[in-house]
Each structure stands twice: as C-alpha cells, then as structure tokens.
N, C-alpha and C. Protein backbone atom coordinates (compact mmCIF):
# COMPACT_ATOMS: atom_id res chain seq x y z
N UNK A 1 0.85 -1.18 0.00
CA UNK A 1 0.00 0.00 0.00
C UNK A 1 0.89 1.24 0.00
N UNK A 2 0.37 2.13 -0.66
CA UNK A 2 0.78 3.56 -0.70
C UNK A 2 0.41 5.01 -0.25
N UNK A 3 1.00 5.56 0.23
CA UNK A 3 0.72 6.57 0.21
C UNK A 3 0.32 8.05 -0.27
N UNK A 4 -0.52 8.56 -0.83
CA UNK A 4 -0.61 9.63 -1.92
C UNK A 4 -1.16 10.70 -1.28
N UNK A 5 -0.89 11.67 -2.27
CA UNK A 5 -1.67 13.39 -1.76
C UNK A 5 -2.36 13.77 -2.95
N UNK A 6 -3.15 14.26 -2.82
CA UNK A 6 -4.60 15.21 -3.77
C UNK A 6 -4.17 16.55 -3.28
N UNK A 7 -3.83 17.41 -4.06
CA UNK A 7 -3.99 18.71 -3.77
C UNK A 7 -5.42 19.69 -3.77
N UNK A 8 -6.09 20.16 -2.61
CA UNK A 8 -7.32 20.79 -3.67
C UNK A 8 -7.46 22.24 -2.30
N UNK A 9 -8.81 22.90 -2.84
CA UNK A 9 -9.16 24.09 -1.41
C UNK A 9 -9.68 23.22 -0.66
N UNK A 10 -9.72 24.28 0.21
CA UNK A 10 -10.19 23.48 1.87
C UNK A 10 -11.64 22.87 1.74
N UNK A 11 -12.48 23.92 1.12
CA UNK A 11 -13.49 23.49 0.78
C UNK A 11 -14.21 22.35 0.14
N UNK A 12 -13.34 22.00 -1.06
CA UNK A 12 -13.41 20.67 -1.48
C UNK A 12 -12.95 19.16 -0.61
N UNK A 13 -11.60 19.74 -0.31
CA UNK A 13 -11.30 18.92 1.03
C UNK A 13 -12.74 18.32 1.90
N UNK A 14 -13.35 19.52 2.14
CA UNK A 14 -13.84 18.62 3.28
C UNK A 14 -15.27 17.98 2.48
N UNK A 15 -15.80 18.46 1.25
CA UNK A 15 -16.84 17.47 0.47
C UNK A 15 -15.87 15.96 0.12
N UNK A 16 -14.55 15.98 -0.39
CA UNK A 16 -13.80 14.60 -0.53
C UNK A 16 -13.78 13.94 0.71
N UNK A 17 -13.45 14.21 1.93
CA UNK A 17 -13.89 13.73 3.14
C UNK A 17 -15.32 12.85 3.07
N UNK A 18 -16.31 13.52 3.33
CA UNK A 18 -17.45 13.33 3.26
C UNK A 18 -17.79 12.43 2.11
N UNK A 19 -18.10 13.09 1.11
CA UNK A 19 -18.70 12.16 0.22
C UNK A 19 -17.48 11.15 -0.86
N UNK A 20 -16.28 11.26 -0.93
CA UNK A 20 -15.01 10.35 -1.33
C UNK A 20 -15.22 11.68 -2.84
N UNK A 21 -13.94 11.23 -3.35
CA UNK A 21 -13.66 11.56 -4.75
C UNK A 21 -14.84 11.58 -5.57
N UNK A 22 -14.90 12.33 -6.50
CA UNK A 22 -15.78 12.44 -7.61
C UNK A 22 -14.72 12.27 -9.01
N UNK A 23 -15.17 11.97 -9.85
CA UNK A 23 -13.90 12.49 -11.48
C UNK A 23 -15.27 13.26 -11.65
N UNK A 24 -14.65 14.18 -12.46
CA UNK A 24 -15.30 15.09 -12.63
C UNK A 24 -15.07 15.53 -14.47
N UNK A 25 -15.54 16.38 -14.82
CA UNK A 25 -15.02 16.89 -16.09
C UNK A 25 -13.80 16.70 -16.87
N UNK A 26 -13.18 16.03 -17.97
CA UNK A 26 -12.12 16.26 -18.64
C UNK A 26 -11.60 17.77 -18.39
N UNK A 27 -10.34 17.47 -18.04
CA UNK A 27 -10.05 19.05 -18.54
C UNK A 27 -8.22 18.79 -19.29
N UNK A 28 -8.36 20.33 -19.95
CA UNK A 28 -6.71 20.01 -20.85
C UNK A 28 -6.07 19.77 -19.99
N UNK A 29 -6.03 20.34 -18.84
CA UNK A 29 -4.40 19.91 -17.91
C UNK A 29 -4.63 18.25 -17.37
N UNK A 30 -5.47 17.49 -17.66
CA UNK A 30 -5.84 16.61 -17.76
C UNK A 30 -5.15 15.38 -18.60
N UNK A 31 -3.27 15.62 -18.94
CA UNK A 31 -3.17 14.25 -19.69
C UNK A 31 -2.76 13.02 -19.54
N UNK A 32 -3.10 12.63 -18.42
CA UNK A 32 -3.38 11.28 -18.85
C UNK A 32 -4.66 10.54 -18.08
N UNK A 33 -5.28 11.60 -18.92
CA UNK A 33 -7.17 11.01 -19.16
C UNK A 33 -7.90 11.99 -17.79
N UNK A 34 -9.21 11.03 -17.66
CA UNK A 34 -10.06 11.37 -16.95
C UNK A 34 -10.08 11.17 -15.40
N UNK A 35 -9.32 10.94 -14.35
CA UNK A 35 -9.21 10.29 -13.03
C UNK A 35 -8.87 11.43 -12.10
N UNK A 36 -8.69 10.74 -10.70
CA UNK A 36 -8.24 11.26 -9.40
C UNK A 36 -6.57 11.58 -9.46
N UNK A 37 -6.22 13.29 -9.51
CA UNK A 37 -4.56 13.43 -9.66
C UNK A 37 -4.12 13.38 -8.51
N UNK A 38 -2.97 12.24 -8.38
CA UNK A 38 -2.08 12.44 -7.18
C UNK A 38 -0.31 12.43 -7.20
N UNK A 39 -0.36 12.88 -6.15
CA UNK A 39 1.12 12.65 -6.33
C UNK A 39 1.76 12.08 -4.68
N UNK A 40 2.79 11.14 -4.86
CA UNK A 40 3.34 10.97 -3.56
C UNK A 40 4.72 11.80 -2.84
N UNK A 41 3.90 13.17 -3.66
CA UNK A 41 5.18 14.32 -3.10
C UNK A 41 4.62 15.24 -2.57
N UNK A 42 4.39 15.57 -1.20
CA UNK A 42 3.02 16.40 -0.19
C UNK A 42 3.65 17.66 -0.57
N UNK A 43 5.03 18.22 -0.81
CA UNK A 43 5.03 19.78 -1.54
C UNK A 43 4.76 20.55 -3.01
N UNK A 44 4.56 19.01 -3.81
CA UNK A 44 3.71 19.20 -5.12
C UNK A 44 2.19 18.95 -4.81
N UNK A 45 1.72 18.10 -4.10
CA UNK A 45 0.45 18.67 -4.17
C UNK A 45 -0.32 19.76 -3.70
N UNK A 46 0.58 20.45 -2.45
CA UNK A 46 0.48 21.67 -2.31
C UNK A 46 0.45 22.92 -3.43
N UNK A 47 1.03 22.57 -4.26
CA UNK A 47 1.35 23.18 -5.44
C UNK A 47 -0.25 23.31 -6.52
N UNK A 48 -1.12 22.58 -6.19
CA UNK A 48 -2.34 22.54 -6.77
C UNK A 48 -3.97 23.13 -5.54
N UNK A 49 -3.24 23.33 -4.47
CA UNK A 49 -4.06 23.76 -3.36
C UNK A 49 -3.72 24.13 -2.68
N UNK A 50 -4.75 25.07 -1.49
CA UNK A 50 -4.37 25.28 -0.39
C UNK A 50 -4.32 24.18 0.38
N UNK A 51 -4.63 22.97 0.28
CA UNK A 51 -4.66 22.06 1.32
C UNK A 51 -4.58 20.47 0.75
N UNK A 52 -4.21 19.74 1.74
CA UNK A 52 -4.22 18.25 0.78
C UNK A 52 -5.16 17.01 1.00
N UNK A 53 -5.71 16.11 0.70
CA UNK A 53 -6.28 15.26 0.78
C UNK A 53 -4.89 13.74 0.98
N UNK A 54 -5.18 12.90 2.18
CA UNK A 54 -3.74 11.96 2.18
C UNK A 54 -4.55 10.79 1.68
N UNK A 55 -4.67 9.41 1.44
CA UNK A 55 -4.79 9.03 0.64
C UNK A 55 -4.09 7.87 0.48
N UNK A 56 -4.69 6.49 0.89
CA UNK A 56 -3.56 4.84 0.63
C UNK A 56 -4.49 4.38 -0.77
N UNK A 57 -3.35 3.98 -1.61
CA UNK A 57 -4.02 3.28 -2.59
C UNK A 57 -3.11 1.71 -2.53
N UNK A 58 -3.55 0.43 -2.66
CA UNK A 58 -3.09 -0.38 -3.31
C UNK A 58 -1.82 -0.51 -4.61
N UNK A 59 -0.53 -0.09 -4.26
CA UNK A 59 0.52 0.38 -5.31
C UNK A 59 0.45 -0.80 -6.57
N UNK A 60 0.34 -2.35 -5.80
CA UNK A 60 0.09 -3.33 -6.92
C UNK A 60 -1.14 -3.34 -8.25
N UNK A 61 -2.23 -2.17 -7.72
CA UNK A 61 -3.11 -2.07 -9.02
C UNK A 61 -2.19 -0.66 -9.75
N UNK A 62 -1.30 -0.34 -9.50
CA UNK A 62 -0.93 0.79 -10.41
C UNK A 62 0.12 0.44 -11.22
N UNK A 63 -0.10 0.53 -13.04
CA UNK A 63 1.43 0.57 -13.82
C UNK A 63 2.01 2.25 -13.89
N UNK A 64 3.83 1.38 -13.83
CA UNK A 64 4.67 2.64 -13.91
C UNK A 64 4.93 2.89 -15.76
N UNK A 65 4.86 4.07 -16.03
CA UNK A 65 5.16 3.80 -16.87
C UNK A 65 6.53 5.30 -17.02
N UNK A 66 7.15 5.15 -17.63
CA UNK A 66 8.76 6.16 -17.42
C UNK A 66 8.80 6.92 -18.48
N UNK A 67 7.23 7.23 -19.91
CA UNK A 67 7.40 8.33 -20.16
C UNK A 67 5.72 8.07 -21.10
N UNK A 68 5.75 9.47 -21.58
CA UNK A 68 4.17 9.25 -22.24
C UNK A 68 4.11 7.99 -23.54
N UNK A 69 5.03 7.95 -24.31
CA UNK A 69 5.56 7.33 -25.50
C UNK A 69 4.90 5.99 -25.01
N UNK A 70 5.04 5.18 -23.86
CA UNK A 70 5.01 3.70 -22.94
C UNK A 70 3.30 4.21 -22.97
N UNK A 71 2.92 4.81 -22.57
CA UNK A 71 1.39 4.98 -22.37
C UNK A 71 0.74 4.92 -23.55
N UNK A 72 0.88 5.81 -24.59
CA UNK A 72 0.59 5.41 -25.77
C UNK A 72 0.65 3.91 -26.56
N UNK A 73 1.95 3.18 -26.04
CA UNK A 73 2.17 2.09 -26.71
C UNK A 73 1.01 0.84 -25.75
N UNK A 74 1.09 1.18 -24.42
CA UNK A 74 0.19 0.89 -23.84
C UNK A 74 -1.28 -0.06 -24.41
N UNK A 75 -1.74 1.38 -24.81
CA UNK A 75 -3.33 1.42 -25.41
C UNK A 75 -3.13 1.05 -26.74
N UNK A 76 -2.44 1.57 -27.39
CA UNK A 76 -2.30 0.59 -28.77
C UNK A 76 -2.13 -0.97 -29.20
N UNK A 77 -1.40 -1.28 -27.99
CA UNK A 77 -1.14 -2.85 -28.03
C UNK A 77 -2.94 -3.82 -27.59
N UNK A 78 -3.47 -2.56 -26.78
CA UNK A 78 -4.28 -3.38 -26.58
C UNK A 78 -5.87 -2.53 -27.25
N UNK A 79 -5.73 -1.70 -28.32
CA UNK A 79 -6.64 -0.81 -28.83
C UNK A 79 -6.69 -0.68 -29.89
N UNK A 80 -5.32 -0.60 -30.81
CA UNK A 80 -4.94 -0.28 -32.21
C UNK A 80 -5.11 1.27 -32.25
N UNK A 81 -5.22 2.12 -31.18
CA UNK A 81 -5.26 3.28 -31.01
C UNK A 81 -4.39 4.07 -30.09
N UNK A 82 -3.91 5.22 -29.75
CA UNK A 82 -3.33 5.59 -28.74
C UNK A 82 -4.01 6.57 -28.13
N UNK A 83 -5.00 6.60 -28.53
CA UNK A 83 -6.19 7.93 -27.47
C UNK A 83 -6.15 7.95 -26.31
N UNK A 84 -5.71 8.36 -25.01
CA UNK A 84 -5.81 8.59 -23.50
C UNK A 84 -7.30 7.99 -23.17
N UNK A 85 -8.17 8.40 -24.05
CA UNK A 85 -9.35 8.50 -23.56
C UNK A 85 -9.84 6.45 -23.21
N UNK A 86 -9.04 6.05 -24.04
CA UNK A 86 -9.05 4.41 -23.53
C UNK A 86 -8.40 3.30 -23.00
N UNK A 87 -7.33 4.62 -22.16
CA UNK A 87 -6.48 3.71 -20.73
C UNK A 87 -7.30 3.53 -20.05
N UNK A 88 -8.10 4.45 -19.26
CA UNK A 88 -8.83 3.58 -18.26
C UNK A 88 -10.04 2.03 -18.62
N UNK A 89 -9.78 1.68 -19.51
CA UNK A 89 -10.74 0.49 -20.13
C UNK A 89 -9.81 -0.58 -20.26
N UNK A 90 -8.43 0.25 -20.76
CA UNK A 90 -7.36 -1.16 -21.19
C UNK A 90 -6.55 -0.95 -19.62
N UNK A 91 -6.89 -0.38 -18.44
CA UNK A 91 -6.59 -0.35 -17.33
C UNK A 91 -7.14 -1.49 -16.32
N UNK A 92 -8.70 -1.30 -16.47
CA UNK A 92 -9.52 -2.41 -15.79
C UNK A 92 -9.53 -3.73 -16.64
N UNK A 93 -8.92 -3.85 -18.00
CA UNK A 93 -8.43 -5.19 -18.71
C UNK A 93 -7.54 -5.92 -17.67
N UNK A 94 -6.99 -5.15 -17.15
CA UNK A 94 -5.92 -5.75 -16.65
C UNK A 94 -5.86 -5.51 -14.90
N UNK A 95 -6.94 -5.46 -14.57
CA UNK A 95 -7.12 -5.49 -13.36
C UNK A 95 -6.11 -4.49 -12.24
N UNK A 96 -5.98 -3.14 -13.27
CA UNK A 96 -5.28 -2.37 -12.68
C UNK A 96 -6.05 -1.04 -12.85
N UNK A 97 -5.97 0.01 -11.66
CA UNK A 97 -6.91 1.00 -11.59
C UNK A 97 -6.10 2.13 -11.90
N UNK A 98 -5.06 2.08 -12.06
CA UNK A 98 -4.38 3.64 -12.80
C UNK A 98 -2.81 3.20 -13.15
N UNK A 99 -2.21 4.88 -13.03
CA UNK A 99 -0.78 5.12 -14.09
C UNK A 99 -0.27 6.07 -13.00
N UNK A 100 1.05 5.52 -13.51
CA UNK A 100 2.20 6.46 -12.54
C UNK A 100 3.31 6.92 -13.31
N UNK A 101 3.38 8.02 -13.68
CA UNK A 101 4.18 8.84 -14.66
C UNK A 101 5.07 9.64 -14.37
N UNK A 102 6.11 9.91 -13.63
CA UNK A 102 7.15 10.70 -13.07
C UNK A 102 6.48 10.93 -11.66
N UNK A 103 6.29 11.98 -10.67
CA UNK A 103 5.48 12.44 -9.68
C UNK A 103 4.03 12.23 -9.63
N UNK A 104 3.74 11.51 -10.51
CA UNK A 104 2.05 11.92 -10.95
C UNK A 104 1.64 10.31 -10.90
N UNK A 105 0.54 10.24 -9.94
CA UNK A 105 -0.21 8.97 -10.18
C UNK A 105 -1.73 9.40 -10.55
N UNK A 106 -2.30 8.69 -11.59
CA UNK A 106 -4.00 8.93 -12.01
C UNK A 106 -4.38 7.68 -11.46
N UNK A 107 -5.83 8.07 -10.92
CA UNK A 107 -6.29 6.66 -10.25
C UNK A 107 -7.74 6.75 -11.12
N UNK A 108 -8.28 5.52 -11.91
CA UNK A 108 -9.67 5.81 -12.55
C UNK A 108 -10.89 5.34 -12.10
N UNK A 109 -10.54 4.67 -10.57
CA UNK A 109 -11.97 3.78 -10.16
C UNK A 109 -11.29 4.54 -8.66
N UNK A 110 -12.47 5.16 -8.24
CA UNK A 110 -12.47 5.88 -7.31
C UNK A 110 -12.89 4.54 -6.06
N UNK A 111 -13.49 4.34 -6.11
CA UNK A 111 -13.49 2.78 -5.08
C UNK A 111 -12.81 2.04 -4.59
N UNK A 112 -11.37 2.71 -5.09
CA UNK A 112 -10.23 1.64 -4.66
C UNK A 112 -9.44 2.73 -3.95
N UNK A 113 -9.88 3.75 -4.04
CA UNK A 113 -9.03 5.17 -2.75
C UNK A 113 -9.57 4.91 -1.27
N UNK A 114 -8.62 5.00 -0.89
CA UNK A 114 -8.73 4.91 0.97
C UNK A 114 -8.54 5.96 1.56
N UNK A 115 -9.16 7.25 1.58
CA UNK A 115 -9.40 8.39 2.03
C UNK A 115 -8.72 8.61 3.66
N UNK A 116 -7.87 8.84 3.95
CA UNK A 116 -7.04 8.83 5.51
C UNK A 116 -6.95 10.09 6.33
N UNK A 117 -6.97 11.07 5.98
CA UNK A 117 -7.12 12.09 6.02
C UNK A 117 -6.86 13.61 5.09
C-alpha cells in the first residue's frame, strides 16, 4: 500500500472527506485522461491547493510507466489506437486501476481510494 496526496481548497477537502472523490469533467491539464490526480510528493500537491487530501491506494493495481511514448504504446497494443481517452478500459483489462508517470499517479476507479485524512 501507498501513500498519496490530492492537492485541492479546503473546501473541497472537506466534500472529498465526506462524500469520497468524484472524477469530474475532462479538462486540458488533464493528460493522462479522466481520473483522481495524485502525487506521492506532499510539496507538489500543495502546489495545486491550499490544502491536501492523504490518501492509501493499493501500489500493486498501479502501472509505472517512465514516459508518455510507454502509455501510448500501452493502449495501442491493446486498442490499435493511442487515445488517453481508452487507458482507463485497457486499465480495468488488466485489473489495474491507474498510471504512474514521473510524480504523478492517475487513479480511474475511485473505489479503490482509501481516504485517511
């Protein structure tokens, strides 16, 4: 198990408390896809909020991958495509719930976050 941080306002903080993660909207700063952004570096996720969300995930459902090029090849091997938009499908193929890309982990099944404080 791992440890991770969500950066967000306080405010959201305490609805993620309460009601767990939501995914919410695509957005561009958004690349690699649609999920929960974390990182296991508590002064970068500061960097996205005033405050942090902490956070154990299961490290064995997450692939590393060591640059975008691997992510792409990823979904192609198992898509014939390289669209972001269908890692999280060729993710749960494989009985894994996200990606870990330099500092940055995406998680796409919110059900598997363990909300800690």
């Amino acid at each position: 198990m791992g440890i991770y941080y969500h950066g967000t306002t306080l405010k959201n903080k305490d609805n993620i408390i309460r009601q767990g993660f939501i995914i919410g909207e695509l957005k561009s700063s958004h690349s690699i896809g649609n999920g929960i952004y974390l990182t296991d570096l508590k002064d970068m996720a500061l960097k996205y909020g005033e405050d942090i969300v902490t956070v154990e995930i299961d490290d064995s459902k997450i692939i590393e991958f060591e640059n975008y090029g691997q992510i792409q090849n990823y979904i192609y091997e198992k898509t014939g495509n390289i669209e972001v938009k269908y890692l999280k499908n060729c993710l749960l193929s494989d009985d894994k719930i996200g990606v870990k890309h330099e500092d940055m982990v995406v998680i796409y099944d919110t059900h598997e976050i363990n909300i800690i404080g």
